[in-house]
N, C-alpha and C. Protein backbone atom coordinates (compact mmCIF):
# COMPACT_ATOMS: atom_id res chain seq x y z
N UNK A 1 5.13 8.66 -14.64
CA UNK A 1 5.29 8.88 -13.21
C UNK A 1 4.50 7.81 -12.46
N UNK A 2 4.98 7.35 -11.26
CA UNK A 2 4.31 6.20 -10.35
C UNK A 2 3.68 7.42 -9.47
N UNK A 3 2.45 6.40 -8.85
CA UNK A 3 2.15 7.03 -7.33
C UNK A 3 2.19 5.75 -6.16
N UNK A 4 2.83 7.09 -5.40
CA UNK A 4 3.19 5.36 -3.82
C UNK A 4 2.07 6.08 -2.97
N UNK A 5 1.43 5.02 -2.92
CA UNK A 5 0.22 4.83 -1.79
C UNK A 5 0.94 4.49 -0.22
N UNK A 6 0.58 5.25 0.62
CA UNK A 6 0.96 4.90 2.09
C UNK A 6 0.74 6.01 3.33
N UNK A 7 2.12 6.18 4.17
CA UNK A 7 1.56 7.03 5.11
C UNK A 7 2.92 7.52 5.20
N UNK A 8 2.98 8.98 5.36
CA UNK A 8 4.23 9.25 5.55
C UNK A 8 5.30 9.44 6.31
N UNK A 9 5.12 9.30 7.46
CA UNK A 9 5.52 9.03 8.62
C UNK A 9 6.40 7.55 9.01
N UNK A 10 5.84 6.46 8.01
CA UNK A 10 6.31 4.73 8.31
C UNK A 10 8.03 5.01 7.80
N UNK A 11 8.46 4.12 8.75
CA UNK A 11 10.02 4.19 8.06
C UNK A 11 9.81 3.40 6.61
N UNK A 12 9.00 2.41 6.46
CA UNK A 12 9.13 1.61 5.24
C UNK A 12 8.99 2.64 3.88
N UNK A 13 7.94 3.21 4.22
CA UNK A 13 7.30 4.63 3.03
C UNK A 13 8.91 5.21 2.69
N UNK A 14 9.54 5.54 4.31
CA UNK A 14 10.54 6.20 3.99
C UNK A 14 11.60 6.08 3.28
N UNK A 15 11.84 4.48 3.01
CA UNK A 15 12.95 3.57 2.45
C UNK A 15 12.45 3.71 1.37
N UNK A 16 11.07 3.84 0.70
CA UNK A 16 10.70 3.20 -0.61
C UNK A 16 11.07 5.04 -0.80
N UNK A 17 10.44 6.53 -0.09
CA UNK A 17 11.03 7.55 -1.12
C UNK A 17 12.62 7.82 -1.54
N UNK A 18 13.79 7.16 -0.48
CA UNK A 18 14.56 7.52 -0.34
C UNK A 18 14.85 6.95 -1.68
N UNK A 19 14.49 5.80 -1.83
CA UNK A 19 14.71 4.73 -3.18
C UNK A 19 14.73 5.36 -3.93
N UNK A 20 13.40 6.13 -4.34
CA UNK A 20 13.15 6.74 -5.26
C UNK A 20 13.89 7.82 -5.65
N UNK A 21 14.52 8.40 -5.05
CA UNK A 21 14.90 9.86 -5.04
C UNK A 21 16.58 9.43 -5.31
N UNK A 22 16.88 8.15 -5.04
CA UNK A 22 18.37 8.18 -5.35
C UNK A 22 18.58 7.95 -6.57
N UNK A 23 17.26 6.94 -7.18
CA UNK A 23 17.29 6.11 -8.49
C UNK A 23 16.59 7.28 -9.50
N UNK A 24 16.56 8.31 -9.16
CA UNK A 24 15.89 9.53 -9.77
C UNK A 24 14.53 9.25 -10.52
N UNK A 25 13.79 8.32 -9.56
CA UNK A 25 12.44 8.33 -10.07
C UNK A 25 10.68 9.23 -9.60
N UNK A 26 10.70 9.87 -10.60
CA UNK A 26 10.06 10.94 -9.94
C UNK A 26 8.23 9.96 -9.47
N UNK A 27 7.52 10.55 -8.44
CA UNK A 27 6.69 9.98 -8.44
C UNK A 27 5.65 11.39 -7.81
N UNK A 28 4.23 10.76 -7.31
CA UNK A 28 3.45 11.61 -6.27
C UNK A 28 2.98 10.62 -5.53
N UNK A 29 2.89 11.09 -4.41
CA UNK A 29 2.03 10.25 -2.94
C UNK A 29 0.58 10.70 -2.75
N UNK A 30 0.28 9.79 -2.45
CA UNK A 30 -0.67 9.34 -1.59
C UNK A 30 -0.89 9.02 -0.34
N UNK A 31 -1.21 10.45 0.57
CA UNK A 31 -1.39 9.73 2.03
C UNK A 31 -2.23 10.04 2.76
N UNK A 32 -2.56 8.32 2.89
CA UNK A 32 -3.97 7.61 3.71
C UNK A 32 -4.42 8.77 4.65
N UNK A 33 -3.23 9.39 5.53
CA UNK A 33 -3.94 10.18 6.79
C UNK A 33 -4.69 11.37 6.16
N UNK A 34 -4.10 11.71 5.42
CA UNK A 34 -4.67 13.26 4.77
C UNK A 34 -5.53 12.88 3.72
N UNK A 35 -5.83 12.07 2.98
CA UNK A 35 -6.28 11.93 1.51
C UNK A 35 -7.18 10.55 2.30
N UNK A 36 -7.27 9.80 2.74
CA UNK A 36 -7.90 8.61 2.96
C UNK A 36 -7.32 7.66 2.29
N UNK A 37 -7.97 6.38 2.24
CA UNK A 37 -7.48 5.41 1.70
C UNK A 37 -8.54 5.14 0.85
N UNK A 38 -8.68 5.15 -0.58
CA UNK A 38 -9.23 5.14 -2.33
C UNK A 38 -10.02 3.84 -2.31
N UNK A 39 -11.31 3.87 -1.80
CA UNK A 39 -11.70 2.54 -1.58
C UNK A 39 -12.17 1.66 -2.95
N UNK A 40 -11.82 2.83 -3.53
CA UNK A 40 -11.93 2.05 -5.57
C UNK A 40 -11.00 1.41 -5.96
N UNK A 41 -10.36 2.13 -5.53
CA UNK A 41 -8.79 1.33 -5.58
C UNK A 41 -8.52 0.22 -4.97
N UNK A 42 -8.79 0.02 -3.51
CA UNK A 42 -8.87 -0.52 -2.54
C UNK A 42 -9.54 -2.12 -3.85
N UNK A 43 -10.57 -1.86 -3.86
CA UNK A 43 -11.30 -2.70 -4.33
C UNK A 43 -10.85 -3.06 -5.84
N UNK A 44 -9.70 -2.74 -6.31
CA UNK A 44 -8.98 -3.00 -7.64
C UNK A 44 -8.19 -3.63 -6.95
N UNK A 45 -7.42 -3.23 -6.33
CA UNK A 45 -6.29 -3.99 -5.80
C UNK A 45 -6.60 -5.43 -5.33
N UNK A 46 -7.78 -5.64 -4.82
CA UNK A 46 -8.29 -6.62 -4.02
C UNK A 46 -8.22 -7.70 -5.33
N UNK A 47 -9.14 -7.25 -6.05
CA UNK A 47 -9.51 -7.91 -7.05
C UNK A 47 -8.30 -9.10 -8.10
N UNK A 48 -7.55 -8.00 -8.20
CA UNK A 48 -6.05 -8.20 -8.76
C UNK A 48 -5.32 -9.04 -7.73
N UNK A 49 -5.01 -8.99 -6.57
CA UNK A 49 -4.22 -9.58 -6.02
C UNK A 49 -4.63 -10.46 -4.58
N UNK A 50 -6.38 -10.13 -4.43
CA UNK A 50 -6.76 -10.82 -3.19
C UNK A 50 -6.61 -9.72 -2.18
N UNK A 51 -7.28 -10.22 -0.99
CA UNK A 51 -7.18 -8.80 -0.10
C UNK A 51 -5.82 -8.98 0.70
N UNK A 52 -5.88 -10.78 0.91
CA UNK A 52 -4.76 -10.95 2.03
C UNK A 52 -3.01 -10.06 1.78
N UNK A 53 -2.49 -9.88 1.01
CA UNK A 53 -1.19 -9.40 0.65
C UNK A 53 -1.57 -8.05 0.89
N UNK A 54 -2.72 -7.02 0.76
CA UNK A 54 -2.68 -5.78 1.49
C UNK A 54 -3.01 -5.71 2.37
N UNK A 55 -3.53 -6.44 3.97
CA UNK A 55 -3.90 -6.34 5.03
C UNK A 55 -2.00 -6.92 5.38
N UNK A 56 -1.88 -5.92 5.98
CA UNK A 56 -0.56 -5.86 6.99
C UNK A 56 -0.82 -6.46 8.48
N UNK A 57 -0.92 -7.87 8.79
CA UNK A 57 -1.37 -8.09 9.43
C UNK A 57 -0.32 -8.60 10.98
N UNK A 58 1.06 -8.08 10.41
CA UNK A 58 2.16 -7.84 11.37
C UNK A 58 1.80 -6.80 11.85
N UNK A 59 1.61 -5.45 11.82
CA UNK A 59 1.61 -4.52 12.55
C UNK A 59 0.69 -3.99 13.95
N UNK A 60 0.76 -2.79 14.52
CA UNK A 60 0.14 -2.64 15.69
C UNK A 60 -1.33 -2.44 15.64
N UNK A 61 -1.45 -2.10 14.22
CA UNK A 61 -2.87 -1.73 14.23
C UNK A 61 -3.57 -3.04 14.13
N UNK A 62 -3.24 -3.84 13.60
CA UNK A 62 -3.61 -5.46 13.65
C UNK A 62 -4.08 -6.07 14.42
N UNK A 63 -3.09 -5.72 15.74
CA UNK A 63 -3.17 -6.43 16.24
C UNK A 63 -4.00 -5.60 17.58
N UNK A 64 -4.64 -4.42 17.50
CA UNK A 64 -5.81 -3.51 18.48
C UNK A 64 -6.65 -3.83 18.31
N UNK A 65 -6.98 -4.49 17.04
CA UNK A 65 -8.28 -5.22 16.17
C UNK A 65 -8.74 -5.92 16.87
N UNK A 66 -10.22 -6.25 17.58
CA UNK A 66 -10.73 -7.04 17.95
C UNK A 66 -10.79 -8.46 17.22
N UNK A 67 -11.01 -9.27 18.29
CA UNK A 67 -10.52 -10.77 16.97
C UNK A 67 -12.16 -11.15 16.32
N UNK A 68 -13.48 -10.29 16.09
CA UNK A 68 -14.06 -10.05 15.42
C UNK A 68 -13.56 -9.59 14.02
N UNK A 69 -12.88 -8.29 14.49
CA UNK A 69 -12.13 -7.78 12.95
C UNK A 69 -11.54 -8.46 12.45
N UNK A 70 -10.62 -8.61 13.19
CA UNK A 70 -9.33 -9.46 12.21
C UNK A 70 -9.85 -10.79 11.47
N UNK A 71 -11.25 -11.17 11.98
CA UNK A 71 -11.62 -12.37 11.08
C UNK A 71 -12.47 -12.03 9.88
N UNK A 72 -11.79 -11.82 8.68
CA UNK A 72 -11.94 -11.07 7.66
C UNK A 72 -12.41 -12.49 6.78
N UNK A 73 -13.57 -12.33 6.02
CA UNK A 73 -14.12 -13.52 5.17
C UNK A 73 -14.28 -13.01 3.95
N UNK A 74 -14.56 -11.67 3.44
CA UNK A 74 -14.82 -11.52 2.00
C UNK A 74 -14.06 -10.32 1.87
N UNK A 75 -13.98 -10.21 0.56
CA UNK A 75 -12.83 -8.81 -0.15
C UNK A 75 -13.79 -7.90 0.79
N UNK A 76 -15.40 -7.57 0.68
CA UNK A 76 -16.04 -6.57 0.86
C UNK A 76 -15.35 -5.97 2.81
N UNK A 77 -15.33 -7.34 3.01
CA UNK A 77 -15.05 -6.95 4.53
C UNK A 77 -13.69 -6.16 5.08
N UNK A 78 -12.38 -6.58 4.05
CA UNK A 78 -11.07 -6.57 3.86
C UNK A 78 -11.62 -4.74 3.34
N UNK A 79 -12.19 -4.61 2.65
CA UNK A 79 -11.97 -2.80 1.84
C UNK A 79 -12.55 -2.25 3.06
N UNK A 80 -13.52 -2.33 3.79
CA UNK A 80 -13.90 -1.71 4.66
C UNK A 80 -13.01 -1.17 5.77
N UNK A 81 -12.99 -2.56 6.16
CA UNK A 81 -11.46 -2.66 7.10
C UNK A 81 -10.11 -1.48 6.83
N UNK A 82 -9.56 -1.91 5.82
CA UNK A 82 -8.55 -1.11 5.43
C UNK A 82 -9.13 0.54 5.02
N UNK A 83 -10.41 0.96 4.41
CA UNK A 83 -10.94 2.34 4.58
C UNK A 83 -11.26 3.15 6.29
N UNK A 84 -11.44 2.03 6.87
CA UNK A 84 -11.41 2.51 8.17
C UNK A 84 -10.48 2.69 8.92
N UNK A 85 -9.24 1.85 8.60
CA UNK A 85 -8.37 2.02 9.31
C UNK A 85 -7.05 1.62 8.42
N UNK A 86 -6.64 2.82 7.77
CA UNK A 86 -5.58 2.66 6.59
C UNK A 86 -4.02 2.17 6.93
N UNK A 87 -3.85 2.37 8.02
CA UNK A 87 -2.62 2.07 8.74
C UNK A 87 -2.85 0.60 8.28
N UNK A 88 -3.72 -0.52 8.22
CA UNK A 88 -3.60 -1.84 7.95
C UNK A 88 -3.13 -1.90 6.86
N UNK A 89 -3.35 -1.22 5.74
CA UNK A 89 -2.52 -1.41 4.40
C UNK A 89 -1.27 -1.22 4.02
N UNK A 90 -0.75 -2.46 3.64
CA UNK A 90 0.40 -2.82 3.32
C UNK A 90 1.34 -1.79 3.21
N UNK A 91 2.71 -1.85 3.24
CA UNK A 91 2.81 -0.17 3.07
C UNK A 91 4.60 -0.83 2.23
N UNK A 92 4.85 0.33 1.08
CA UNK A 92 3.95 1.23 0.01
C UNK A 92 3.34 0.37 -0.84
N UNK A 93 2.62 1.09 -1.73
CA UNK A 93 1.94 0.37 -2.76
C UNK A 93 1.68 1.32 -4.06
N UNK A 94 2.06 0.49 -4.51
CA UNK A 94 2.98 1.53 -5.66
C UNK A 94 1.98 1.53 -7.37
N UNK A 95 1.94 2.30 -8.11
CA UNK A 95 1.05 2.35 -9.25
C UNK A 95 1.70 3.05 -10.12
N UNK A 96 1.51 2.25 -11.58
CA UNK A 96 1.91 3.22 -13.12
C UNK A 96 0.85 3.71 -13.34
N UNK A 97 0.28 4.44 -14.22
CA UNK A 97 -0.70 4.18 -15.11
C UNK A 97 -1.56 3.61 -14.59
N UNK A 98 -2.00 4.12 -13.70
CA UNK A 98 -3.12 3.34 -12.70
C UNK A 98 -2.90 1.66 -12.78
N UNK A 99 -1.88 1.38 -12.67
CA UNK A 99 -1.92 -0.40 -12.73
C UNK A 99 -1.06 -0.60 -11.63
N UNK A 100 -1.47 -1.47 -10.67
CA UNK A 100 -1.18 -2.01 -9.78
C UNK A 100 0.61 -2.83 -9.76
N UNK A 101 1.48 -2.33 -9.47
CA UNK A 101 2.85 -2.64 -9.55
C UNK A 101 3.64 -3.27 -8.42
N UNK A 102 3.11 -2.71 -7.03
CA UNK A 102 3.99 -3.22 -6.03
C UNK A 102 3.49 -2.77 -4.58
N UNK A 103 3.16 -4.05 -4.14
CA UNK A 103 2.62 -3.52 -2.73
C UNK A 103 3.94 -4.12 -1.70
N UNK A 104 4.41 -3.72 -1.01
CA UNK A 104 5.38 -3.37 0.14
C UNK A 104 7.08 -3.27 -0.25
N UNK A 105 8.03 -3.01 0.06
CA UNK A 105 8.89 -2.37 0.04
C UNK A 105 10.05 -3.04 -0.03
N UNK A 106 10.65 -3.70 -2.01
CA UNK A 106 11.44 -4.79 -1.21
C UNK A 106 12.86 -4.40 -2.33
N UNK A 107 13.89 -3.10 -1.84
CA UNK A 107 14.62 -2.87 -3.13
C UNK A 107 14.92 -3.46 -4.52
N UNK A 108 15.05 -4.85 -4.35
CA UNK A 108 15.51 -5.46 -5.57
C UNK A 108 13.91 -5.61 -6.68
N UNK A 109 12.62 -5.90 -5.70
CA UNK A 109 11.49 -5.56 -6.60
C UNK A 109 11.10 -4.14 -7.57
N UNK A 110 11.51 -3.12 -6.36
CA UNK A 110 11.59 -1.63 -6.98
C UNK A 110 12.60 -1.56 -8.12
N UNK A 111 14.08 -1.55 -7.76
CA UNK A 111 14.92 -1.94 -9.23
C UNK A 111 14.47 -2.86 -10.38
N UNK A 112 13.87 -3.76 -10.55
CA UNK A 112 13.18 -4.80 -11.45
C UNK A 112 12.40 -3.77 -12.16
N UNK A 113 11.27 -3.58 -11.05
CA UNK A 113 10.13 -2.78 -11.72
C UNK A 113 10.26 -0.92 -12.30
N UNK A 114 10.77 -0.62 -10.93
CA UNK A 114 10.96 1.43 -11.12
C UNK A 114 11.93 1.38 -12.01
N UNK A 115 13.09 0.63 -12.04
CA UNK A 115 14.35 1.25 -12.86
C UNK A 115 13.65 1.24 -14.38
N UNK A 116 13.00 0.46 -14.93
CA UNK A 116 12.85 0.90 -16.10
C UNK A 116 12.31 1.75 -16.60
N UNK A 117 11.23 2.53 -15.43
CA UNK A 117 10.25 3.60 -15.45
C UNK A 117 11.21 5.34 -15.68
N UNK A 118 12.62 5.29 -15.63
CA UNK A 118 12.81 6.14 -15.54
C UNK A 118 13.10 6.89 -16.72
């Protein structure tokens, strides 16, 4: 089973369960508003892939950010950031086996990766 990290409310979240549910892949969520955002994780992910690809830095919350915030210099600053304000993280972000698989929402990546999971 995967878990999709996000918020449940985003249409994107919504595209990635609908995905899921057509391609009959069962999963559990994770969401930031109710559960927080896993700053262990946070800080795996970073590690693995850099912070920049999970700071969503198109969106509204981005851009409320004082341009103090948004000038992000180290992973440490990037986990904080995104624990404080989870809406910045990429949205979904997806996990096997606790291993880091797919951060944002792009069908033909999910088919590559989920279809074989099933």
């Amino acid at each position: 089973m995967i878990t999709i990290y996000g918020i449940k409310n985003c249409s994107t979240m919504k595209k990635a369960f609908s995905w899921c549910e057509e391609h009959g892949i069962e999963y559990a969520f994770h969401d930031y508003k109710k559960q927080g955002a896993p700053g262990e994780r946070l800080l795996q992910w970073c590690q693995k892939l850099g912070w920049q690809p999970l700071v969503n830095s198109r969106g509204t919350t981005w851009r409320k950010l004082s341009p103090a915030q948004q000038e992000i210099a180290t992973e440490d600053q990037a986990v904080a950031l995104m624990q404080a304000y989870p809406s910045l993280i990429k949205r979904p972000v997806v996990e096997a086996q606790g291993k880091l698989l797919l951060v944002g929402f792009d069908p033909q990546q999910f088919a590559n990766l989920l279809a074989a999971k099933r």
